[in-house]
PDB file of N, CA and C in Angstrom:
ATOM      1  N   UNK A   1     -13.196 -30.421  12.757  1.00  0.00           N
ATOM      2  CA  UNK A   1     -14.636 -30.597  12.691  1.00  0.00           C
ATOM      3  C   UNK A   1     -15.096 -31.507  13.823  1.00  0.00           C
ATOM      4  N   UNK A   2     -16.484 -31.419  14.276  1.00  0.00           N
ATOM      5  CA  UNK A   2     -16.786 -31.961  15.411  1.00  0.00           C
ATOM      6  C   UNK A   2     -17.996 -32.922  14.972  1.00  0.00           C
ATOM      7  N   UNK A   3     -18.139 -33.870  15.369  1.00  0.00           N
ATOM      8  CA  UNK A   3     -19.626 -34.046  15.020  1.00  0.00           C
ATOM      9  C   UNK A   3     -20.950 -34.254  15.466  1.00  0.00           C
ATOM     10  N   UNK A   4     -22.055 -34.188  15.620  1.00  0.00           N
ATOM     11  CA  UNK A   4     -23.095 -33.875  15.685  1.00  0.00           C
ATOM     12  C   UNK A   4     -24.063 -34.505  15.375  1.00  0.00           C
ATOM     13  N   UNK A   5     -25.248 -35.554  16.321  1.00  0.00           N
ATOM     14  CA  UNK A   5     -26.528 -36.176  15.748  1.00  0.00           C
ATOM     15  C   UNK A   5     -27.606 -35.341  15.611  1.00  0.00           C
ATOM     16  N   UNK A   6     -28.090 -35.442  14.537  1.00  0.00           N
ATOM     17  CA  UNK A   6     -29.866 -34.912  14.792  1.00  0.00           C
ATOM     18  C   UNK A   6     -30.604 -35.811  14.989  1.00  0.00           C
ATOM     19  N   UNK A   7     -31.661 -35.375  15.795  1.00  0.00           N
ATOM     20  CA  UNK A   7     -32.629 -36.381  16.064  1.00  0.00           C
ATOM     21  C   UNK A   7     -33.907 -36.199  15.327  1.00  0.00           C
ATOM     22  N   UNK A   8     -34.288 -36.608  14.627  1.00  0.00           N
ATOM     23  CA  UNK A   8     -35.879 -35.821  14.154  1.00  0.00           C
ATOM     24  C   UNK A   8     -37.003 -36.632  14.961  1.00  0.00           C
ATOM     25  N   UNK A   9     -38.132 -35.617  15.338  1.00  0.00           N
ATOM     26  CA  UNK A   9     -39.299 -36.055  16.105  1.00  0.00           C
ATOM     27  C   UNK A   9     -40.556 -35.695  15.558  1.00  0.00           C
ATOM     28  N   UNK A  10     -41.375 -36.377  15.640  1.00  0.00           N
ATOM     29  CA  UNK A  10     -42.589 -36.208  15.462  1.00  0.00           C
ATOM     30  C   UNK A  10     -43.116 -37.204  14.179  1.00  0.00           C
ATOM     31  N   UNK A  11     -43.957 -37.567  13.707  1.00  0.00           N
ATOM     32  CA  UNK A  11     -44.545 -38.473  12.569  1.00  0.00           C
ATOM     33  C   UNK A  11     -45.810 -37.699  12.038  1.00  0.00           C
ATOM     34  N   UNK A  12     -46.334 -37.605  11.003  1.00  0.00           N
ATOM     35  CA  UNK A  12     -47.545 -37.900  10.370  1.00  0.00           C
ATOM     36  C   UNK A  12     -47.064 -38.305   8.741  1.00  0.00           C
ATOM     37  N   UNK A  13     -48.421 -38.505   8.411  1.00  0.00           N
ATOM     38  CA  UNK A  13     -48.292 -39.321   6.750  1.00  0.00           C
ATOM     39  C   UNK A  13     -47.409 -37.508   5.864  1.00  0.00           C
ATOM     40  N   UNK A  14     -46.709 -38.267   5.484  1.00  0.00           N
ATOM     41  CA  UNK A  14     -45.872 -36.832   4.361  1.00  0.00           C
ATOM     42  C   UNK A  14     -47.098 -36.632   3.137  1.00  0.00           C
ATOM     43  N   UNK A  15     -47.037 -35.136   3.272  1.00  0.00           N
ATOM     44  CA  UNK A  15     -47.335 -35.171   1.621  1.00  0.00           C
ATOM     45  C   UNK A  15     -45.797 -34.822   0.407  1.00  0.00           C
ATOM     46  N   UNK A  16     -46.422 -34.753  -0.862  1.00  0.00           N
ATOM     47  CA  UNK A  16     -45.908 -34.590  -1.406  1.00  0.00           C
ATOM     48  C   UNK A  16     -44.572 -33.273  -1.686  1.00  0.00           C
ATOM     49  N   UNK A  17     -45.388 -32.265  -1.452  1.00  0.00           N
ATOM     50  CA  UNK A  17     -44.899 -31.320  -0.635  1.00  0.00           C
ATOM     51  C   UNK A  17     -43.444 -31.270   1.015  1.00  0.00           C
ATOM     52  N   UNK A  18     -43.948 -32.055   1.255  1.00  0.00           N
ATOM     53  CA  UNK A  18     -43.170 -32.415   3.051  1.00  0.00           C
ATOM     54  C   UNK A  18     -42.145 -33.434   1.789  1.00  0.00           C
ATOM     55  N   UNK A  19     -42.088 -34.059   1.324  1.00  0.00           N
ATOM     56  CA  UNK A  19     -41.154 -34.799   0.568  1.00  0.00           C
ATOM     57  C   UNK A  19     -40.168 -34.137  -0.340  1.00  0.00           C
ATOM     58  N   UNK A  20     -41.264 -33.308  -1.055  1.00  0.00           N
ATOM     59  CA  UNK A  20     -40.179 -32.418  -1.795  1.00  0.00           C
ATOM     60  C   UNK A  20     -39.459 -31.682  -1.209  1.00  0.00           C
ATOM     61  N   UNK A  21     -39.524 -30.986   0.165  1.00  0.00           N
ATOM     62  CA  UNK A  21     -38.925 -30.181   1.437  1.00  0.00           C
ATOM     63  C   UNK A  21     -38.010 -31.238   1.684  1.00  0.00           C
ATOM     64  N   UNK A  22     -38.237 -31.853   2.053  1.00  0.00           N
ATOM     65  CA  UNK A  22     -37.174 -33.014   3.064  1.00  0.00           C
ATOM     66  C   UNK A  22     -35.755 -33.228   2.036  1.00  0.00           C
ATOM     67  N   UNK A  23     -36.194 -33.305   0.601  1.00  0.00           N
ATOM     68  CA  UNK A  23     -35.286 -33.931  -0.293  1.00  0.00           C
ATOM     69  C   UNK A  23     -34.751 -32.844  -0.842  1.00  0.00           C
ATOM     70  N   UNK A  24     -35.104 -31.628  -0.438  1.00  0.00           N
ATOM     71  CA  UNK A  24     -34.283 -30.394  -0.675  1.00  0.00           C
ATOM     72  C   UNK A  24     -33.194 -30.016   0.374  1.00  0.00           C
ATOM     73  N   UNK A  25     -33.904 -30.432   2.002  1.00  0.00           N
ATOM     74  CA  UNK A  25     -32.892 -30.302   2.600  1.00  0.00           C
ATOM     75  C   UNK A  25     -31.845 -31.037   2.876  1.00  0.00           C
ATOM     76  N   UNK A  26     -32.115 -32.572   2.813  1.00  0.00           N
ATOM     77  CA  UNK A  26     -30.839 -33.163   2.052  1.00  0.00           C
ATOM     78  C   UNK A  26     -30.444 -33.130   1.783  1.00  0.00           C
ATOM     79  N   UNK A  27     -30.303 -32.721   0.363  1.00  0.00           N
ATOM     80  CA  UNK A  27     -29.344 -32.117  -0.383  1.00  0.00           C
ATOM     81  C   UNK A  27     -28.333 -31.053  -0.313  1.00  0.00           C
ATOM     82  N   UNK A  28     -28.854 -30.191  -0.037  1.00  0.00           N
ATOM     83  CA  UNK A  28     -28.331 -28.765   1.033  1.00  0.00           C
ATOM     84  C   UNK A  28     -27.671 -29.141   2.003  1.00  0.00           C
ATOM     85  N   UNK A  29     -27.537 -30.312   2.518  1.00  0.00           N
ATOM     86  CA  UNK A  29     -26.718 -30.575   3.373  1.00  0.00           C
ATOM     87  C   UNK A  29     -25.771 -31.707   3.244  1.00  0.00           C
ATOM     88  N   UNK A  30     -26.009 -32.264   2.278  1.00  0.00           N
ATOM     89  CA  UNK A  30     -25.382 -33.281   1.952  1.00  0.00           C
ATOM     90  C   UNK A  30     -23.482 -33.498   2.027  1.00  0.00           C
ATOM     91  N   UNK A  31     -23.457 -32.264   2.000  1.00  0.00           N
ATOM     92  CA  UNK A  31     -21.303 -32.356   2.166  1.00  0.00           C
ATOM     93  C   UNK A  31     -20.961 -32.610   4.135  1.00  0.00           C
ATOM     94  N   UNK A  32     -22.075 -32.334   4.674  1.00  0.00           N
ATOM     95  CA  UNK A  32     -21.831 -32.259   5.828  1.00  0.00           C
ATOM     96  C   UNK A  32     -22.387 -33.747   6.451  1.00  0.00           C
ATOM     97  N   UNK A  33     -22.960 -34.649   5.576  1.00  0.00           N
ATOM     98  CA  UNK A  33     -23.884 -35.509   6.331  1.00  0.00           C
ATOM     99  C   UNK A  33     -22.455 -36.809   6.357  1.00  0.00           C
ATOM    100  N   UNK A  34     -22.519 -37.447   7.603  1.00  0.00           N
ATOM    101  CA  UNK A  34     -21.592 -38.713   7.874  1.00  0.00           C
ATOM    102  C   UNK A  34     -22.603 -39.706   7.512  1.00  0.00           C
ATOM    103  N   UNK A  35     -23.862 -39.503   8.078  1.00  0.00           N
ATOM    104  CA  UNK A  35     -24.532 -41.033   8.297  1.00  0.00           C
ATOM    105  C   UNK A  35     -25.977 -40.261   8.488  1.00  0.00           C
ATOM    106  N   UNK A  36     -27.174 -41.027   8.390  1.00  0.00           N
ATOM    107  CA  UNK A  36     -28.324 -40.933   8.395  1.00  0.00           C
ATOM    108  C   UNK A  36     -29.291 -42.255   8.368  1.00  0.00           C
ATOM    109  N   UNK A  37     -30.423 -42.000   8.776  1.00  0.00           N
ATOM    110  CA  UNK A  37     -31.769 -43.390   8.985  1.00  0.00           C
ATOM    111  C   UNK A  37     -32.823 -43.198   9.301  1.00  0.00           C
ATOM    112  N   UNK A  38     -33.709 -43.843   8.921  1.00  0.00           N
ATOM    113  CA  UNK A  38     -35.336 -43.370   9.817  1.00  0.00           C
ATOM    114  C   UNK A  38     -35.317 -44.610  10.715  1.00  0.00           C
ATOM    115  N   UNK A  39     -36.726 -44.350  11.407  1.00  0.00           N
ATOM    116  CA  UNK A  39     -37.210 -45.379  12.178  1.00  0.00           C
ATOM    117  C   UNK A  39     -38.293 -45.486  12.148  1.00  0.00           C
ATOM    118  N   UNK A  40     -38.742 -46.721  12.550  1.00  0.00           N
ATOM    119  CA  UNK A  40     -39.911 -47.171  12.669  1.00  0.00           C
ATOM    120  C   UNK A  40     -40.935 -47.508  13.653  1.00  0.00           C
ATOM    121  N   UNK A  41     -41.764 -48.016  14.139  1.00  0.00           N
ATOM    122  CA  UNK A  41     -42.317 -48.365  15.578  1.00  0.00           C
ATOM    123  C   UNK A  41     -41.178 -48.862  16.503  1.00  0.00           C
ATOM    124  N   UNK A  42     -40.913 -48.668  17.622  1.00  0.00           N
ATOM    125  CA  UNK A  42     -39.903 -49.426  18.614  1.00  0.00           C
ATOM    126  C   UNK A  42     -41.006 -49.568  20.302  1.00  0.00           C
ATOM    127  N   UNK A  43     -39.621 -50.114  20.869  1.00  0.00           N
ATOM    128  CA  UNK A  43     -40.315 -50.383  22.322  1.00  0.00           C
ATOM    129  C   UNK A  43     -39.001 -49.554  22.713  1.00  0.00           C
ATOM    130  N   UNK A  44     -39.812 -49.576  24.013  1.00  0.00           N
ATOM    131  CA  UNK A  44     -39.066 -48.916  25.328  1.00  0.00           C
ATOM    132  C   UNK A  44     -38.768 -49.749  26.592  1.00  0.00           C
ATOM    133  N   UNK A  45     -37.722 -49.870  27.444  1.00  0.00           N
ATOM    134  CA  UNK A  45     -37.375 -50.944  27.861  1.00  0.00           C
ATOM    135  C   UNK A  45     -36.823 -50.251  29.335  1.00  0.00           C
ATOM    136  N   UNK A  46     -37.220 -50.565  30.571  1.00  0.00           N
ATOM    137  CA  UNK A  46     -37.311 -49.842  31.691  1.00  0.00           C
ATOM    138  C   UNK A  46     -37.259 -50.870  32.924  1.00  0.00           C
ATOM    139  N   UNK A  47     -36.997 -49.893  33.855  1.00  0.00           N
ATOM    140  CA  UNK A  47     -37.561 -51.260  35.139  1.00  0.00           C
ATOM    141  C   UNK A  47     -38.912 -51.287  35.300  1.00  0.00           C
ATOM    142  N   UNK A  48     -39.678 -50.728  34.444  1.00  0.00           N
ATOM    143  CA  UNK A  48     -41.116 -50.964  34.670  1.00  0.00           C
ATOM    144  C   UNK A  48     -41.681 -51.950  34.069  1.00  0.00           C
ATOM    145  N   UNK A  49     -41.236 -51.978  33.191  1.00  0.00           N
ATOM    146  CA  UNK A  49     -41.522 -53.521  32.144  1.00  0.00           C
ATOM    147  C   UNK A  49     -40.962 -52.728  30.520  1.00  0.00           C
ATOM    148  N   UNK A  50     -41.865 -53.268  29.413  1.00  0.00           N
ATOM    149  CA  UNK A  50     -41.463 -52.495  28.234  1.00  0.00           C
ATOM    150  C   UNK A  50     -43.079 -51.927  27.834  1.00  0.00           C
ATOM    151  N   UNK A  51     -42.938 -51.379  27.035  1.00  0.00           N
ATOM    152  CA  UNK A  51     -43.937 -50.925  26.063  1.00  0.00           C
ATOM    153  C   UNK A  51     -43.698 -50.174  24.462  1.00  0.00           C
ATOM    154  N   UNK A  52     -44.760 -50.278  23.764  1.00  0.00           N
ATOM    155  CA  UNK A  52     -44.788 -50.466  22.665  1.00  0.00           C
ATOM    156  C   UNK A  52     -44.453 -48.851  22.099  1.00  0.00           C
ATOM    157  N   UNK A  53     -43.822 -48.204  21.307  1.00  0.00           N
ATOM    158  CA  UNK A  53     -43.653 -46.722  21.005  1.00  0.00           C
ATOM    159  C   UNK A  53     -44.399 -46.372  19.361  1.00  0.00           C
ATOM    160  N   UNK A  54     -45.581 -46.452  19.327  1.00  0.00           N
ATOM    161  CA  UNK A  54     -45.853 -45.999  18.210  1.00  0.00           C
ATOM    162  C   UNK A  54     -45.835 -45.169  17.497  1.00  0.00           C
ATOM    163  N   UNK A  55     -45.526 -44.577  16.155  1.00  0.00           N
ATOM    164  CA  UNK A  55     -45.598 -43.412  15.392  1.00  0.00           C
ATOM    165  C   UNK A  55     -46.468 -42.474  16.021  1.00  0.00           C
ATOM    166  N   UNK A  56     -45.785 -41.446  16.098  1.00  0.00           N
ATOM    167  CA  UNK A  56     -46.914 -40.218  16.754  1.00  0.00           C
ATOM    168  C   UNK A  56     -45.885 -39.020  16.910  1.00  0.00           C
ATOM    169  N   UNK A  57     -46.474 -38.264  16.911  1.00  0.00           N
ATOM    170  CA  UNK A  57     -45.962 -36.738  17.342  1.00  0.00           C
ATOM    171  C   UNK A  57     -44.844 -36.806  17.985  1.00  0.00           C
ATOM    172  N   UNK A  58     -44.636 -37.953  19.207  1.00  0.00           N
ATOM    173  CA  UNK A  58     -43.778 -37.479  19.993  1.00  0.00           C
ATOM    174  C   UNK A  58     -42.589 -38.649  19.921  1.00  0.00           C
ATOM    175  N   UNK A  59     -42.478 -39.565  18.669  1.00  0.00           N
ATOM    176  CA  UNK A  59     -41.542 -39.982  18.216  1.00  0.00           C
ATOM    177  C   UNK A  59     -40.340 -39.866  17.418  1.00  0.00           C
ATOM    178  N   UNK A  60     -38.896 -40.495  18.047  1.00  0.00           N
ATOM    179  CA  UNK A  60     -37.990 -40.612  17.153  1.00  0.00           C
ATOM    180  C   UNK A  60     -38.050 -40.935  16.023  1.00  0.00           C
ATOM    181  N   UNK A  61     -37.747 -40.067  14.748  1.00  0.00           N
ATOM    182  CA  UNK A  61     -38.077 -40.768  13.564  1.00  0.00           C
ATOM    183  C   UNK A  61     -37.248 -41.118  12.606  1.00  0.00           C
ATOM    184  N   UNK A  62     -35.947 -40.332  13.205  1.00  0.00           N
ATOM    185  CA  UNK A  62     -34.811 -40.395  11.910  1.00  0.00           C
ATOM    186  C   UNK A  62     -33.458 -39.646  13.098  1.00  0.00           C
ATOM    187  N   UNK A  63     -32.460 -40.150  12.285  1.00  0.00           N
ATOM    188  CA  UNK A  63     -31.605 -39.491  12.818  1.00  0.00           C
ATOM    189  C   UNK A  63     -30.069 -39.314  11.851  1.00  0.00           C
ATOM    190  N   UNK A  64     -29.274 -37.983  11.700  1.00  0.00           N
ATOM    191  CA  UNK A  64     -28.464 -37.520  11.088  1.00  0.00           C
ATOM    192  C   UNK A  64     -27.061 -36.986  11.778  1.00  0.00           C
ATOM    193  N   UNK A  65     -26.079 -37.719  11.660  1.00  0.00           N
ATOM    194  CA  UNK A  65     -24.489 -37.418  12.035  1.00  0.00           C
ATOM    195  C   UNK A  65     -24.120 -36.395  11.032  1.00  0.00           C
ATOM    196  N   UNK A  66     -24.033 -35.199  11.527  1.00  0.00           N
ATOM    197  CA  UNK A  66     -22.889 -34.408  10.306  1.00  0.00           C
ATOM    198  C   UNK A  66     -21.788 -33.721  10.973  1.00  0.00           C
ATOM    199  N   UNK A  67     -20.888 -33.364   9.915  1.00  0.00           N
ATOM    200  CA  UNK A  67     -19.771 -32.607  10.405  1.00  0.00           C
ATOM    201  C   UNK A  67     -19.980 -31.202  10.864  1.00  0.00           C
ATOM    202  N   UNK A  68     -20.022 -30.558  11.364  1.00  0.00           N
ATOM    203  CA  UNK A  68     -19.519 -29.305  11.386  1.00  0.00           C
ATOM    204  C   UNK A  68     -18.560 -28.423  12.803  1.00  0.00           C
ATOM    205  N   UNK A  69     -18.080 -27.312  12.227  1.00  0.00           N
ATOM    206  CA  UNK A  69     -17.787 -26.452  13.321  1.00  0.00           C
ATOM    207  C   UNK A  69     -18.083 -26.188  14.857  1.00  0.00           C
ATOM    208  N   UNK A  70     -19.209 -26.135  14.601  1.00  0.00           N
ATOM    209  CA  UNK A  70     -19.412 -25.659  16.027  1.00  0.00           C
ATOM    210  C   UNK A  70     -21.062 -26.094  16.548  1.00  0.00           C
ATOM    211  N   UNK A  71     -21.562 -25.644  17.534  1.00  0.00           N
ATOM    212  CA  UNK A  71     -22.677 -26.490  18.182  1.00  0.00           C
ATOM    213  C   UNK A  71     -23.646 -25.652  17.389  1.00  0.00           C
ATOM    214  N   UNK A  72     -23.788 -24.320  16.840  1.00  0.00           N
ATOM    215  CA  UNK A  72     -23.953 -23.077  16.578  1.00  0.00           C
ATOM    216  C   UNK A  72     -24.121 -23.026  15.070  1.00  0.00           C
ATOM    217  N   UNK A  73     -23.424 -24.354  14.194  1.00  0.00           N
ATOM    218  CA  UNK A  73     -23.453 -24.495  13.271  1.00  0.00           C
ATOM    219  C   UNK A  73     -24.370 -25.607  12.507  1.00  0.00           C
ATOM    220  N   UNK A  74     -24.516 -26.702  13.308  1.00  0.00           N
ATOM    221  CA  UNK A  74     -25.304 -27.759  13.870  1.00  0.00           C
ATOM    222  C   UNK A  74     -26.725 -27.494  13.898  1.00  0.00           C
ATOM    223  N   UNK A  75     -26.541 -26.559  14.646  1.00  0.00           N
ATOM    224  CA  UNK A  75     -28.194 -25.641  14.962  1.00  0.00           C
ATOM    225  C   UNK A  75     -28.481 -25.013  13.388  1.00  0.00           C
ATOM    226  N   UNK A  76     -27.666 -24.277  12.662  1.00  0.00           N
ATOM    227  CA  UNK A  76     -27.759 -23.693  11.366  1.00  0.00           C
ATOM    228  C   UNK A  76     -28.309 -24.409   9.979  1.00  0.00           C
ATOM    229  N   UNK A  77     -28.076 -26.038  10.361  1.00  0.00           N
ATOM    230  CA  UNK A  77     -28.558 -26.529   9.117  1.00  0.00           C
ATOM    231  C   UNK A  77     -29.468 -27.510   9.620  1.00  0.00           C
ATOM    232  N   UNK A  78     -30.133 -28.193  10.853  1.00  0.00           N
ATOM    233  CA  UNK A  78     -31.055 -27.785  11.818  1.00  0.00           C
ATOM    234  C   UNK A  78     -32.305 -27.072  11.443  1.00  0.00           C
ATOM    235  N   UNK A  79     -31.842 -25.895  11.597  1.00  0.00           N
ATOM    236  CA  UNK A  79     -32.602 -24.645  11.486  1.00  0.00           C
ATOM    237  C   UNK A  79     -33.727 -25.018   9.906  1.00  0.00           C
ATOM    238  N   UNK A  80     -33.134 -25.169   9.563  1.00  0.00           N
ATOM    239  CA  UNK A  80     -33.528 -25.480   7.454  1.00  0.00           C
ATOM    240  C   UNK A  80     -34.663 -26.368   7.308  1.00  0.00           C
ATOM    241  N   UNK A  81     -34.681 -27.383   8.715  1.00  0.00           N
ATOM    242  CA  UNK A  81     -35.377 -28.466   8.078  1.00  0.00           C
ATOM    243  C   UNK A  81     -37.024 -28.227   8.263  1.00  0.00           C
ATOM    244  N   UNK A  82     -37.731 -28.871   6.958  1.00  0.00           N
ATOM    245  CA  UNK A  82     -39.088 -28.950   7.755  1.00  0.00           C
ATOM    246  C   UNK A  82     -39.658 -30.101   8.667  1.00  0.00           C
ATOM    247  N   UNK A  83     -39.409 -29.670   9.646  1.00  0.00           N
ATOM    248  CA  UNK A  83     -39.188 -30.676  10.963  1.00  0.00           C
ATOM    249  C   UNK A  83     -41.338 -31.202  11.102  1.00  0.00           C
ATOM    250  N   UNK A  84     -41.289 -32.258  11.632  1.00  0.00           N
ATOM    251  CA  UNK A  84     -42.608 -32.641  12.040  1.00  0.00           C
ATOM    252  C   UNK A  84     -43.057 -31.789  13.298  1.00  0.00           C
ATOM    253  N   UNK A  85     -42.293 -31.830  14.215  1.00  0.00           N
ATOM    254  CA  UNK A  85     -42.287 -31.815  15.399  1.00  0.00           C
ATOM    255  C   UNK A  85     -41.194 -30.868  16.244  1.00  0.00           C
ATOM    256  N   UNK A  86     -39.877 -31.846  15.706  1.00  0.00           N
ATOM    257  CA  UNK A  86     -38.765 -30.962  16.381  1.00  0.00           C
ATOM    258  C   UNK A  86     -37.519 -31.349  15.732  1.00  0.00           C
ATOM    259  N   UNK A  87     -36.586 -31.310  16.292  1.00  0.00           N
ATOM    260  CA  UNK A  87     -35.094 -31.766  16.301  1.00  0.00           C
ATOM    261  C   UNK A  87     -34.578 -31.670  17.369  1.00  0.00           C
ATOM    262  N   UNK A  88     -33.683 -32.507  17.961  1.00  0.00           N
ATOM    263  CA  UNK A  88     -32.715 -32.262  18.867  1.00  0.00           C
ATOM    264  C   UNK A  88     -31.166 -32.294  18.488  1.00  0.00           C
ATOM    265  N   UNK A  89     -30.494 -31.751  18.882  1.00  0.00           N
ATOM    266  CA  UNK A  89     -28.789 -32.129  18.142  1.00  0.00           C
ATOM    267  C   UNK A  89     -28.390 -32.237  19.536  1.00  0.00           C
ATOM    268  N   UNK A  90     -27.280 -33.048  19.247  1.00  0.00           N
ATOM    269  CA  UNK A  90     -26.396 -33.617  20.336  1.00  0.00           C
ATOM    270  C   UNK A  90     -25.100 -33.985  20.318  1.00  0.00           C
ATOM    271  N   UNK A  91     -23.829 -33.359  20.543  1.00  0.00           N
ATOM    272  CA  UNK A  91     -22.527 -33.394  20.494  1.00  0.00           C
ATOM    273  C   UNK A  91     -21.978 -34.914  20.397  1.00  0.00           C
ATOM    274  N   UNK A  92     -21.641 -35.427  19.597  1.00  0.00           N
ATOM    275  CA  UNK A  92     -21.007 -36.278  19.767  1.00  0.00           C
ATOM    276  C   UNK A  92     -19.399 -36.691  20.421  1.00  0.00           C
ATOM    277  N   UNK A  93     -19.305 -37.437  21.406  1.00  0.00           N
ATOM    278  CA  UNK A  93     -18.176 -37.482  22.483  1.00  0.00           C
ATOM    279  C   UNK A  93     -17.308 -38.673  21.726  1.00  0.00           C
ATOM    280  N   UNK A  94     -15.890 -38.490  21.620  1.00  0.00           N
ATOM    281  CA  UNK A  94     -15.342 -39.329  21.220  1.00  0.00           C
ATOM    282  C   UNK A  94     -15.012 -40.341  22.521  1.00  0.00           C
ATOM    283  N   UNK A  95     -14.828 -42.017  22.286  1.00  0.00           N
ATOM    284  CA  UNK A  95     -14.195 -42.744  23.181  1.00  0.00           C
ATOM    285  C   UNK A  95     -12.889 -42.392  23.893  1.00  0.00           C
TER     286      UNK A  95
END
């Protein structure tokens, strides 16, 4: 098995609905999940100076390590979520 981050993007207020989705796909995925978290407001940190990253559309909001097969498979439970915005997955490289 290989493993795999998701990234989730985007923010607005959940409804009840978007909650009950989210906590379905959790579950559904739950044999595959290593690790998981949300996030909250952050900064960004550059040679330009920093600035402030507020909740919005085009924020990191959570992110999920799971096991699986292949990059192909990753994408498959991925695929399930009701995303705000987006997802990204990203191979995880061992040291």
């Amino acid at each position: 098995m290989k493993k795999f981050v998701l990234l989730h993007y985007g923010f607005e207020k959940p409804t009840p609905e978007i909650m009950t989705a989210w906590g379905k796909w959790f579950e559904s995925n739950k044999p595959n999940i290593v690790d998981m978290g949300g996030f909250g407001h952050g900064r960004e940190i550059s040679k330009q100076g920093t600035r402030e990253l507020p909740l919005g559309p085009d924020s990191i909001t959570g992110f999920m390590t799971v096991n699986a097969a292949s990059f192909d498979d990753a994408e498959k439970m991925a695929q399930g979520n009701p995303f705000i915005s987006s997802i990204r997955i990203y191979e995880v490289r061992s040291a």
